[in-house]
Structure formats: C-alpha cells, structure tokens
C-alpha atoms as a PDB file:
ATOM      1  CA  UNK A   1      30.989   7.440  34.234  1.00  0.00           C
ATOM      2  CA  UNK A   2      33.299   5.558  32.100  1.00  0.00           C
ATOM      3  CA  UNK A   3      31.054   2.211  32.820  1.00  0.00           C
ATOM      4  CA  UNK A   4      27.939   4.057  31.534  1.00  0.00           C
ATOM      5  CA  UNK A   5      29.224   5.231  28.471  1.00  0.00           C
ATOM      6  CA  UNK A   6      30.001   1.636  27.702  1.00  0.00           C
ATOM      7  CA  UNK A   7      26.624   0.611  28.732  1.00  0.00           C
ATOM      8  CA  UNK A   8      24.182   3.451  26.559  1.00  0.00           C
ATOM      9  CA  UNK A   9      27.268   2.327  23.496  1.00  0.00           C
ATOM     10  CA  UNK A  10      26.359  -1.612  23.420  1.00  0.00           C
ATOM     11  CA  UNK A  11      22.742  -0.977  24.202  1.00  0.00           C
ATOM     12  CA  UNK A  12      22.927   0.907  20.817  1.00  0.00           C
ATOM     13  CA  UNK A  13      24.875  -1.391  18.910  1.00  0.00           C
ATOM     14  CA  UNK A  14      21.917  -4.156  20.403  1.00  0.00           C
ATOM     15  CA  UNK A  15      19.200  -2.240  19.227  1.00  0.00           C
ATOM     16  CA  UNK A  16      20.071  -0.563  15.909  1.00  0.00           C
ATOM     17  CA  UNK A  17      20.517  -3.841  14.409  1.00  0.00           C
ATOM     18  CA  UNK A  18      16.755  -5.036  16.036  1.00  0.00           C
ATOM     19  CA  UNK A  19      15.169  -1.799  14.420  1.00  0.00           C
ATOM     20  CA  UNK A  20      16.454  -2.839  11.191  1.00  0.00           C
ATOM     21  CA  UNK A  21      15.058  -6.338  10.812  1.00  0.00           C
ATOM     22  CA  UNK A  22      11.638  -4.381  10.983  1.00  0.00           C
ATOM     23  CA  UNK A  23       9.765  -4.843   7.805  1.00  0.00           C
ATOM     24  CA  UNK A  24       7.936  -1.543   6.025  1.00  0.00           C
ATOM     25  CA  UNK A  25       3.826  -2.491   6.197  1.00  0.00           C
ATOM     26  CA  UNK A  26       3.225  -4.046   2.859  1.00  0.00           C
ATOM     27  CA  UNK A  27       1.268  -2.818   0.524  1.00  0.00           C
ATOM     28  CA  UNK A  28      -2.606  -4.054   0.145  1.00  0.00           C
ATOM     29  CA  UNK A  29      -3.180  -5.847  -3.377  1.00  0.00           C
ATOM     30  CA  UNK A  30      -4.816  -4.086  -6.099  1.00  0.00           C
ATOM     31  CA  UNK A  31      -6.831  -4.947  -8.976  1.00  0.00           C
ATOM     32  CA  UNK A  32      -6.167  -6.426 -11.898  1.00  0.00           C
ATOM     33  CA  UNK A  33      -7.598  -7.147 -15.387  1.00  0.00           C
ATOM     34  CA  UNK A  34      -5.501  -9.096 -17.702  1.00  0.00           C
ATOM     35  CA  UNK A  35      -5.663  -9.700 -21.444  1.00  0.00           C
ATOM     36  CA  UNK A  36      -6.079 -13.501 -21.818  1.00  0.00           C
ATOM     37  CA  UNK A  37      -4.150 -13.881 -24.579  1.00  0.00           C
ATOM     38  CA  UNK A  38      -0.484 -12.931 -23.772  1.00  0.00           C
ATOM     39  CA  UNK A  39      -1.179 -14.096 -19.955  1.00  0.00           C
ATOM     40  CA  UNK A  40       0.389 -17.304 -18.983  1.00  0.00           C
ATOM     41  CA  UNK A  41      -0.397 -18.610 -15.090  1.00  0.00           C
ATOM     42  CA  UNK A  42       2.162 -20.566 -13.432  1.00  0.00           C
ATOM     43  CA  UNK A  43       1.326 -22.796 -10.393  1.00  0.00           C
ATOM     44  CA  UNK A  44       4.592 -23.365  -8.518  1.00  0.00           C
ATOM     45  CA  UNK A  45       5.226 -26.603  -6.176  1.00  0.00           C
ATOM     46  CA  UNK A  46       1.739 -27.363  -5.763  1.00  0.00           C
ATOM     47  CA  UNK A  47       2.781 -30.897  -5.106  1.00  0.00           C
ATOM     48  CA  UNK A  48       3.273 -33.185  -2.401  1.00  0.00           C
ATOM     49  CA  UNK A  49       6.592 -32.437  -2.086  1.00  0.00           C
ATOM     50  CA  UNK A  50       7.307 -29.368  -1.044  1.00  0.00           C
ATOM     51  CA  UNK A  51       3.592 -28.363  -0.283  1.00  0.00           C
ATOM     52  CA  UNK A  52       1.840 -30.834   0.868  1.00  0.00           C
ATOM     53  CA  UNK A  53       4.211 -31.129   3.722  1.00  0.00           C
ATOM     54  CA  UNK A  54       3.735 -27.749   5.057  1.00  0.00           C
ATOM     55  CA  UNK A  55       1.137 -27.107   7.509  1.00  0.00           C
ATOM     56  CA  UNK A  56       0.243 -23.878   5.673  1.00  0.00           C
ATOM     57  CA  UNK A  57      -0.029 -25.117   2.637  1.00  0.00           C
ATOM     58  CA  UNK A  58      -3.953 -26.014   2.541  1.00  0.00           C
ATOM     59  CA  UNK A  59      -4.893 -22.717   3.336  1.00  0.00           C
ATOM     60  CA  UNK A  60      -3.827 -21.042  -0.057  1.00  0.00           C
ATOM     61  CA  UNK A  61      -5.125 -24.697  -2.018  1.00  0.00           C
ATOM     62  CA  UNK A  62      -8.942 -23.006  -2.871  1.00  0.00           C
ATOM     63  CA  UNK A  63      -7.522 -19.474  -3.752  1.00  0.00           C
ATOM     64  CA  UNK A  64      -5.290 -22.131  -6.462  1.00  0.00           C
ATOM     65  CA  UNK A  65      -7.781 -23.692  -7.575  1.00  0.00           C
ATOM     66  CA  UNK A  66      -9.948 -20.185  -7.813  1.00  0.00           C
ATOM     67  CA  UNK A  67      -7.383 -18.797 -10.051  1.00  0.00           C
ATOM     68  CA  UNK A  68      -7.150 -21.894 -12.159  1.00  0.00           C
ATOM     69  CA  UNK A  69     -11.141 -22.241 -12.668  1.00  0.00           C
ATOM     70  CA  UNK A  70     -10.705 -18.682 -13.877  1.00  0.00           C
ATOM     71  CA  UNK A  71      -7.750 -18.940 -16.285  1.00  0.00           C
ATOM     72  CA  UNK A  72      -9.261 -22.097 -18.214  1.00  0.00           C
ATOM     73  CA  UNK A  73     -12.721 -20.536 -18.289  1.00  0.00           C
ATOM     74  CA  UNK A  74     -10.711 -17.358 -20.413  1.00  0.00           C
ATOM     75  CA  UNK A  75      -8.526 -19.405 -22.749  1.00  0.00           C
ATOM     76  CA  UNK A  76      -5.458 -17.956 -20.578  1.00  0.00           C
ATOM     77  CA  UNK A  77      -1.766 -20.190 -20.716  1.00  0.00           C
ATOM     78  CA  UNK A  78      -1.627 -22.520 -17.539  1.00  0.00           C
ATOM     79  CA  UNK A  79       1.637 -23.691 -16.748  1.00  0.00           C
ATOM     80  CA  UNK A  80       2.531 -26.173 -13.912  1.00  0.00           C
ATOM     81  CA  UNK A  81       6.375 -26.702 -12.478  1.00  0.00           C
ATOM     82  CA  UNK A  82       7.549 -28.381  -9.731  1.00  0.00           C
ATOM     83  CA  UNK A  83      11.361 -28.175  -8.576  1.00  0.00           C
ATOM     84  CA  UNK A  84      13.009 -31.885 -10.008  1.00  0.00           C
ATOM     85  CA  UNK A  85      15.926 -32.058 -12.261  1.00  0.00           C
ATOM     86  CA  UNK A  86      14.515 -31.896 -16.266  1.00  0.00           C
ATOM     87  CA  UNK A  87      13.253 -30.112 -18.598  1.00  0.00           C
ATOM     88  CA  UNK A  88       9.225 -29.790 -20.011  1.00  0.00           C
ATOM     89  CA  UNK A  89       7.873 -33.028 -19.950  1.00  0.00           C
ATOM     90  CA  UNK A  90       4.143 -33.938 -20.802  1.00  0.00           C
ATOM     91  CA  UNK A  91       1.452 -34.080 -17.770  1.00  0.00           C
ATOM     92  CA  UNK A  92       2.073 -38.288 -18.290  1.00  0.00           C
ATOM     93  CA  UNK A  93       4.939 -38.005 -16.666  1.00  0.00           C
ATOM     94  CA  UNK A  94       4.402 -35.604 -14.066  1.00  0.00           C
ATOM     95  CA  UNK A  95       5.477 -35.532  -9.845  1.00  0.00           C
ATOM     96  CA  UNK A  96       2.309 -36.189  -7.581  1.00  0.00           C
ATOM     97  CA  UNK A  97       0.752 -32.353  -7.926  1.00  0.00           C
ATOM     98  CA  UNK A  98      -2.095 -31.676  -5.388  1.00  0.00           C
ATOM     99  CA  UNK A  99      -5.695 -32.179  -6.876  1.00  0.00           C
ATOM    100  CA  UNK A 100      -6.595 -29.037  -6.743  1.00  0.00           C
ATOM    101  CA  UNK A 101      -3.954 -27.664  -9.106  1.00  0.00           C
ATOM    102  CA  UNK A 102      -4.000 -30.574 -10.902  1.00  0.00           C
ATOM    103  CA  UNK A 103      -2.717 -29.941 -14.745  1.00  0.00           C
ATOM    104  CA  UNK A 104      -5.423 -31.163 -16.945  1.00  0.00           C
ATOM    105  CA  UNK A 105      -5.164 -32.321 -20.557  1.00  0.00           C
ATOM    106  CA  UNK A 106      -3.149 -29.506 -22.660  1.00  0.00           C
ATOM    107  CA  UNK A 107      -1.411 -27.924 -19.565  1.00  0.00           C
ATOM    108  CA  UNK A 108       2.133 -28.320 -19.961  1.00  0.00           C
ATOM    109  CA  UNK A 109       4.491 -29.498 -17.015  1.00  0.00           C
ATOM    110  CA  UNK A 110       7.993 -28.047 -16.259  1.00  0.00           C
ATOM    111  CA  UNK A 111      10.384 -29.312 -14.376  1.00  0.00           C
ATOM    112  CA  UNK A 112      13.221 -27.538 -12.493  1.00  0.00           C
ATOM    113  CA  UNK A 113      16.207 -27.998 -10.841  1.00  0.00           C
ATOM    114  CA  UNK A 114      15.877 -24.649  -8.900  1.00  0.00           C
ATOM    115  CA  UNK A 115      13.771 -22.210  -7.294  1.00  0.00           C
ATOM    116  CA  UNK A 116      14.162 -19.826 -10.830  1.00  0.00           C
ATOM    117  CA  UNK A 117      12.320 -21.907 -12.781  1.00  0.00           C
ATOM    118  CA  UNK A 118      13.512 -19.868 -16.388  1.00  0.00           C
ATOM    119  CA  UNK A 119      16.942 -21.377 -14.810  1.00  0.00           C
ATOM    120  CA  UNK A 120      17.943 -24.332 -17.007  1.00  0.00           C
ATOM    121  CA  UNK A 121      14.260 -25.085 -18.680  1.00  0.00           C
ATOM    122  CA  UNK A 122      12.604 -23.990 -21.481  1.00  0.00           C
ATOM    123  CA  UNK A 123      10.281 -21.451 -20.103  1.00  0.00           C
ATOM    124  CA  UNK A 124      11.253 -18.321 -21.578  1.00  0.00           C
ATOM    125  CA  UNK A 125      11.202 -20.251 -24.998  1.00  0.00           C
ATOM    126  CA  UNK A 126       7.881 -21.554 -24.407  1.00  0.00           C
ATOM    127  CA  UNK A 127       6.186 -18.197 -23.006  1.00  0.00           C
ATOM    128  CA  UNK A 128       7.849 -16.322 -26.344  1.00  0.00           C
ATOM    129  CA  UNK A 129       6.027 -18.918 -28.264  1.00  0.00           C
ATOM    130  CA  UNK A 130       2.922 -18.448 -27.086  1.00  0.00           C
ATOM    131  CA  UNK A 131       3.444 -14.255 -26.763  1.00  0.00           C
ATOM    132  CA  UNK A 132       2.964 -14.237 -23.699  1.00  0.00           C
ATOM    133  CA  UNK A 133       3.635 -11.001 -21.868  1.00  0.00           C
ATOM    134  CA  UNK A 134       2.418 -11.460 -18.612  1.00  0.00           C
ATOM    135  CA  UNK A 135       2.740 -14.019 -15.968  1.00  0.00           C
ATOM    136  CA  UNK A 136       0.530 -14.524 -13.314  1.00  0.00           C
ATOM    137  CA  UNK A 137       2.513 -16.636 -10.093  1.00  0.00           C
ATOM    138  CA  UNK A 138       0.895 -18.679  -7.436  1.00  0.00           C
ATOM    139  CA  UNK A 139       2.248 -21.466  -5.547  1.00  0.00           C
ATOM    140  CA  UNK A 140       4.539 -22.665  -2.941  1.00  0.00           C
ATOM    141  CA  UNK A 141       6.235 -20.545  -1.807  1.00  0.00           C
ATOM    142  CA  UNK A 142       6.263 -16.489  -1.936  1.00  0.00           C
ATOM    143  CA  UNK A 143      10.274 -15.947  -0.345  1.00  0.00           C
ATOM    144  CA  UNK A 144      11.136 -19.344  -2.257  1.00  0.00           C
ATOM    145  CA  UNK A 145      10.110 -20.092  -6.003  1.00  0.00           C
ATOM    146  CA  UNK A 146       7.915 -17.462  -6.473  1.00  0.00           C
ATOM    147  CA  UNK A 147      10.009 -14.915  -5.450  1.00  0.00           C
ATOM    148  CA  UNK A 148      13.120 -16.128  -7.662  1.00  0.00           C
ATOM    149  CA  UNK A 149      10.903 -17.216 -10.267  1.00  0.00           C
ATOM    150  CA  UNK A 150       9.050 -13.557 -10.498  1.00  0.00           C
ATOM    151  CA  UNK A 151      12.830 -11.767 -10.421  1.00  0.00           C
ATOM    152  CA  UNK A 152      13.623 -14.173 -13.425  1.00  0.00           C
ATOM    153  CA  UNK A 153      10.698 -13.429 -15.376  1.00  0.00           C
ATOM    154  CA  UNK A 154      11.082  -9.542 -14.736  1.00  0.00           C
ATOM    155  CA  UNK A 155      14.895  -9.447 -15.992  1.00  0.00           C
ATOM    156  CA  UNK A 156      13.205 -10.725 -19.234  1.00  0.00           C
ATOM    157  CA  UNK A 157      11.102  -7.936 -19.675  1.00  0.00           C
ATOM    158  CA  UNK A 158       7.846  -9.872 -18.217  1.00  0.00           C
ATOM    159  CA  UNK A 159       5.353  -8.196 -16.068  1.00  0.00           C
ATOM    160  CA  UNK A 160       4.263 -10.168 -13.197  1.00  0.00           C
ATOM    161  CA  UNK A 161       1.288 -10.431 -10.844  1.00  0.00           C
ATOM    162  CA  UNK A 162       1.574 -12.170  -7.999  1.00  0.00           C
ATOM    163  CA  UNK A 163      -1.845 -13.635  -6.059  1.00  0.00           C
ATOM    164  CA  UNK A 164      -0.548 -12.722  -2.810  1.00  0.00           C
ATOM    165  CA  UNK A 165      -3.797 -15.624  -1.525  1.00  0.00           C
ATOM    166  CA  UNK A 166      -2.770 -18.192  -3.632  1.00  0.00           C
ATOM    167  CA  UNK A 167       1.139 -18.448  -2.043  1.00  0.00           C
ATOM    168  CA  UNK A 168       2.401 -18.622   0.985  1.00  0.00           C
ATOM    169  CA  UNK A 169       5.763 -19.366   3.390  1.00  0.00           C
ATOM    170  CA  UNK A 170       6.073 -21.472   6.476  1.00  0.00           C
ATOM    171  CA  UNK A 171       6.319 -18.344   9.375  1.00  0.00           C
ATOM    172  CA  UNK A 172       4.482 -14.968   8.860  1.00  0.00           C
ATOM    173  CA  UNK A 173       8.105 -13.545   8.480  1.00  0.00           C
ATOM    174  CA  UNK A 174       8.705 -15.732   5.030  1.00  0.00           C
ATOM    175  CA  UNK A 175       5.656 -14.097   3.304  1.00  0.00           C
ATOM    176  CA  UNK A 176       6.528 -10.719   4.628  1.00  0.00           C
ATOM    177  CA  UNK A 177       9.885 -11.150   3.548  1.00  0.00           C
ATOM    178  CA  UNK A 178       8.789 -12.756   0.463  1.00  0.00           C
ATOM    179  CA  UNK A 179       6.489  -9.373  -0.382  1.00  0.00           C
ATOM    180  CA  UNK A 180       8.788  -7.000   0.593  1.00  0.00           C
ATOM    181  CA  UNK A 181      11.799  -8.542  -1.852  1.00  0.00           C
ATOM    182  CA  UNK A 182       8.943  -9.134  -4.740  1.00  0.00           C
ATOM    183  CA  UNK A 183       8.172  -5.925  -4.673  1.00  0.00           C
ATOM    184  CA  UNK A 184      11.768  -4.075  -4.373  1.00  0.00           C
ATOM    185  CA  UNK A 185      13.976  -6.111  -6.422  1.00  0.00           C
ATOM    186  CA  UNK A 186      15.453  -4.799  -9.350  1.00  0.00           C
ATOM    187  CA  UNK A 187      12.693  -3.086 -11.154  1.00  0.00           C
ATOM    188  CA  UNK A 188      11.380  -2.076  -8.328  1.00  0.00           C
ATOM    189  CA  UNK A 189       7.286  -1.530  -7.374  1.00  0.00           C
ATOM    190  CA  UNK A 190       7.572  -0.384  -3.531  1.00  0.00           C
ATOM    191  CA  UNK A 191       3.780   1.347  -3.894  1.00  0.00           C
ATOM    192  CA  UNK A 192       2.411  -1.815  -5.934  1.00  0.00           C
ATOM    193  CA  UNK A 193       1.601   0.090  -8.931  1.00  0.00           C
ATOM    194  CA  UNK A 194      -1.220  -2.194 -10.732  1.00  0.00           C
ATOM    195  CA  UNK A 195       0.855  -3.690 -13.876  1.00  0.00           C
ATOM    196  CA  UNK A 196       3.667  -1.640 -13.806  1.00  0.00           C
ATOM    197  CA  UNK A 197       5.436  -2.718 -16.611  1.00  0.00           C
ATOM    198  CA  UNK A 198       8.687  -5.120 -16.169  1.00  0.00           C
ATOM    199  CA  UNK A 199       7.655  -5.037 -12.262  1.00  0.00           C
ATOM    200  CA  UNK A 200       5.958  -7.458  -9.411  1.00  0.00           C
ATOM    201  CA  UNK A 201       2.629  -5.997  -8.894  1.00  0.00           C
ATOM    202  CA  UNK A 202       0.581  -7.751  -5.507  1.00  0.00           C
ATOM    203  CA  UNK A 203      -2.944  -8.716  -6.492  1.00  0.00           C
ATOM    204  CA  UNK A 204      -5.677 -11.794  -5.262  1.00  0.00           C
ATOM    205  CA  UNK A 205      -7.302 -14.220  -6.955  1.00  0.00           C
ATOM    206  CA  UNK A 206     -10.508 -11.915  -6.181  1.00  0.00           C
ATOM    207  CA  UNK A 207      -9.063  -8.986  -7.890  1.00  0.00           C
ATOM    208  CA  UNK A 208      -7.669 -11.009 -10.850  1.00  0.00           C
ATOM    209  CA  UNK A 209     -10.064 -10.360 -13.918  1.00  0.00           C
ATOM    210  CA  UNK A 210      -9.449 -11.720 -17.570  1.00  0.00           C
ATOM    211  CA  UNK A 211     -10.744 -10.350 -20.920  1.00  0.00           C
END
C-alpha cells in the first residue's frame, strides 16, 4: 500500500510539471491599418549573421521584403539594426544585411550590442524625432530581438505590431514561446486586440495596410 502511494505521488510530481510547459493556442493575427506617418518599421538581424545561418531563416525573407515594398511605397520610417557593438551609423558602414532587406539610400542603420535594441542606442531619440508612435517589428528572431526589442518599445509608451510571417525562431517551440511572451508581457494583449495601445498586437504582412 505504502509502495503505491509513493508511486501515484512521483507520477504526479512527473506530470504536473509536463502539463505546465504546455503553451495556450495562440491567437490568429488580425488586421491592421497604420497611419504612415508616425509608423516606423524595424527589420531586426536580417543579416548574415545571425540569419542567414539559420535554416529557417529564408522562409520569412519574401514576407520581409513584402513589408518593406509596402512601407517605402507609403512614405512610412524604415529602420534596419543588427546586434554589433555601436551606435547609428550610416548604411556605408553597415554589417552584410540580406538582399532582400537591404537598407536603401535614406534608411538609417542601428547597431546594437543586445537583443533590446532601445538598450544603449539612439532609437528612442530617433523614433521621438520623427513622431513616431508606432513600430512595426520583423526580423530574426520572434523569442530573441523581437521579443526584447517589442517589450522595450512598449515600456516607452509605443504600440507595436508584430508580422508574425516576417519573424521566426529556430524550433516551432521558439516562435510559440516567442508569441506567447509578446503578447503577455507587461502590458499585456492575451486576445491580440488590433492596436491596443502601449501593447504587442500579432498581425502579417498581408493584413498590414498603410494610409
């Protein structure tokens, strides 16, 4: 008797903690229109480096370049970064980005020295410049710099879309991990309101409109 009480006990203990590690269903992305005007985009790690290394990383390449064809043809703020030690340096002197998220002339480069790229650069002071309110994120990778990058921008009052397409992790489990954390952290979106204010909402490049 005793040995089957001690049996049903650690079979518990083994699968409470199994149970847990299951992720909620994430939400589907919604639709989006965006004022061109105070909406930056920022292409994260689109470079060799950590990208182009990745065998996932081609896949979300077209839904990049998608959402980049579409900013420029609105007049929205395109912003590139990749993760190197710096600060905002011109497109001159920029790491080997991928062609199709190439800056072109006018796009500004920022460099970073961490996966929060308002940490230590000049973002915040260059998005305030151009009143930008909200930030559209795509890149490499969605539990990495887009995740830490979106909690950064949301602390200072940005909104942020996400194009769920355009990013991606290296396992299933990093971009489910990476939605479910965009999407609860701090000022927290768990239904993926469209443009909750301060807040991660989920969209794709197909649902992004400007005006």
């Amino acid at each position: 008797m005793n040995r089957f009480f001690i049996t049903a006990a650690l079979l518990a203990l083994t699968v409470g903690p199994v149970r847990a590690q299951q992720l909620p269903a994430s939400p589907n992305p919604v639709p989006v229109t965006l004022d061109a005007k105070t909406t930056a985009v920022l292409i994260l790690d689109v470079a060799r480096q950590p990208c182009g290394a990745q065998p996932r990383c081609g896949a979300l390449l077209p839904h990049v370049a998608s959402l980049l064809a579409a900013a420029r043809r609105a007049g929205a703020f395109v912003i590139h970064s990749s993760a190197d030690p710096g600060g905002i340096t011109a497109p001159t002197s920029q790491p080997p980005f991928l062609p199709e998220a190439a800056p072109v002339k006018g796009e500004p480069v920022l460099i970073g020295g961490a996966q929060d790229r308002f940490f230590g650069t000049l973002l915040d002071q260059l998005l305030r410049k151009h009143d930008i309110a909200t930030i559209v994120l795509a890149g490499w990778r969605e539990n990495g710099s887009v995740l830490y990058t979106a909690v950064g921008a949301t602390t200072r009052t940005y909104t942020v879309v996400v194009a769920d397409d355009a990013t991606s992790g290296p396992r299933d489990y990093d971009v489910a991990v990476g939605r479910y954390q965009l999407l609860t952290q701090l000022n927290a979106n768990p239904e993926n309101e469209p443009l909750k204010k301060g807040a991660v909402t989920l969209s794709r490049t197909d649902l992004i409109t400007f005006r």
